[in-house]
Protein backbone atom coordinates (compact mmCIF):
# COMPACT_ATOMS: atom_id res chain seq x y z
CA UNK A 1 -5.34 10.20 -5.92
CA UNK A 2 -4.84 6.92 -4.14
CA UNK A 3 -1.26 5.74 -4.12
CA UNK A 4 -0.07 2.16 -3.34
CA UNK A 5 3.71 1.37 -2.21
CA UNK A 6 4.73 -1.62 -3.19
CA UNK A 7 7.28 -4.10 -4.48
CA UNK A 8 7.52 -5.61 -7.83
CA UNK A 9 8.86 -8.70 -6.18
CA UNK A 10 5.78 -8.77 -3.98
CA UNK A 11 3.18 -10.85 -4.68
CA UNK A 12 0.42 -9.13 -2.91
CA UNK A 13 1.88 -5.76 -4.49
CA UNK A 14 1.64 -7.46 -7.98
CA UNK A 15 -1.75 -8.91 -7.39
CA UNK A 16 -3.11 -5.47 -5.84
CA UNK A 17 -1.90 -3.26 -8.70
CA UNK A 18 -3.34 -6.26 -11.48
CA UNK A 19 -6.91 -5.54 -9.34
CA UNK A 20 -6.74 -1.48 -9.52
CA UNK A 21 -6.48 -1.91 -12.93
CA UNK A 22 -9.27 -4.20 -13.97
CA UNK A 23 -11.11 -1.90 -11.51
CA UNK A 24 -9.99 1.02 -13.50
CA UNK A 25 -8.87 2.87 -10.44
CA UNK A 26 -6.86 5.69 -10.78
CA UNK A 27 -3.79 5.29 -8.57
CA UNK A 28 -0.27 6.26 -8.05
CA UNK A 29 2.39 2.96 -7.80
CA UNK A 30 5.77 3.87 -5.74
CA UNK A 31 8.14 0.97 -6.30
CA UNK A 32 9.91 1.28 -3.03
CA UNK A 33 12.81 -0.38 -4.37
CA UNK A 34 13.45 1.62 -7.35
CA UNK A 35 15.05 5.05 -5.16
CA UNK A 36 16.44 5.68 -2.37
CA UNK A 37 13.36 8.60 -2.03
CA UNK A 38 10.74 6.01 -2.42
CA UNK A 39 12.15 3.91 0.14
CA UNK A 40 12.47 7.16 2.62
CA UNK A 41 8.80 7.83 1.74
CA UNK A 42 7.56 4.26 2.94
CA UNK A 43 9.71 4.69 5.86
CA UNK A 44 8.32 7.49 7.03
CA UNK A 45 5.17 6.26 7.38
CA UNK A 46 6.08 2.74 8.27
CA UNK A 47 8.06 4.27 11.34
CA UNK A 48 5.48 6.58 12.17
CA UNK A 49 2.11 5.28 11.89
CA UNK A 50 0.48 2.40 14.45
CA UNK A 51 -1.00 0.30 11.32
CA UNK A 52 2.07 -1.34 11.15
CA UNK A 53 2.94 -1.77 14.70
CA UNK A 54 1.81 -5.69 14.52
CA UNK A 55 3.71 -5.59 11.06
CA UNK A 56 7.01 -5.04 12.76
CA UNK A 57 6.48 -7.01 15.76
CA UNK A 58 6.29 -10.16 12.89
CA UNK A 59 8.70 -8.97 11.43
CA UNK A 60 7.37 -8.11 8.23
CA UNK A 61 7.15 -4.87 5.11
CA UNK A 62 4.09 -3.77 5.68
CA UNK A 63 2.98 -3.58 1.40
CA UNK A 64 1.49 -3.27 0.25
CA UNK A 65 0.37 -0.01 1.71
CA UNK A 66 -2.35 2.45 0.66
CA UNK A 67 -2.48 6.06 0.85
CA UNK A 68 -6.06 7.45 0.40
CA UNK A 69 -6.30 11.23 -0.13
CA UNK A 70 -7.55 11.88 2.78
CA UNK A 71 -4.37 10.86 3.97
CA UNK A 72 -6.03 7.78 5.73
CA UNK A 73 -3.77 4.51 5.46
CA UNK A 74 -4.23 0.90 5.29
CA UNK A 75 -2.33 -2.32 4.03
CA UNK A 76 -5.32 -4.15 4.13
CA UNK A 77 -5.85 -5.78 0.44
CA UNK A 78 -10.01 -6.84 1.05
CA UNK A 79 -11.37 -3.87 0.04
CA UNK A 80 -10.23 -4.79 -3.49
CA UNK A 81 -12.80 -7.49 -3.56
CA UNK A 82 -15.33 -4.68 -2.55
CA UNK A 83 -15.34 -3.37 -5.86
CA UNK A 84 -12.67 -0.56 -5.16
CA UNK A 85 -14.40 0.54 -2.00
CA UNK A 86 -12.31 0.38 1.35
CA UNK A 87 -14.64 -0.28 4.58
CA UNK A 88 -12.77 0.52 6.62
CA UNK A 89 -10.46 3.34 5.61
């Protein structure tokens, strides 16, 4: 199942999770502010992964982030207007 970490005070996380469910895409939301486990989750991929190498050098999150099942990653937000399909993940 695709799972998105996000924010609920993020306005791309808010506007991604609104899309994946007029899409009716099955996904799992983890609100990486609600535990300290969700926030370790994100981090370990943030701090491992070189998707969000640019995301740190400007000094940014990185969500929200997408976790395919695949285990492929992306914080890319286009492939919402696809129809649900990623390109490029």
């Amino acid at each position: 199942m695709l799972k998105i970490y996000g924010a609920p005070i993020c306005k791309n996380c808010v506007e991604s999770k609104q899309k994946l469910d007029e899409l009716g895409l099955e996904y799992e939301y983890i609100d990486i502010t609600a535990s300290t486990a969700n926030l370790k989750a994100f981090l370990a991929l943030r701090d491992t992964l070189p998707q969000y190498e640019s995301v740190k050098a400007e000094g940014r999150i990185g969500i929200p982030t997408f976790v395919w099942d695949d285990g492929s990653v992306t914080l890319d937000t286009g492939w919402l207007e696809n129809g649900g399909f990623c390109t490029d993940c």
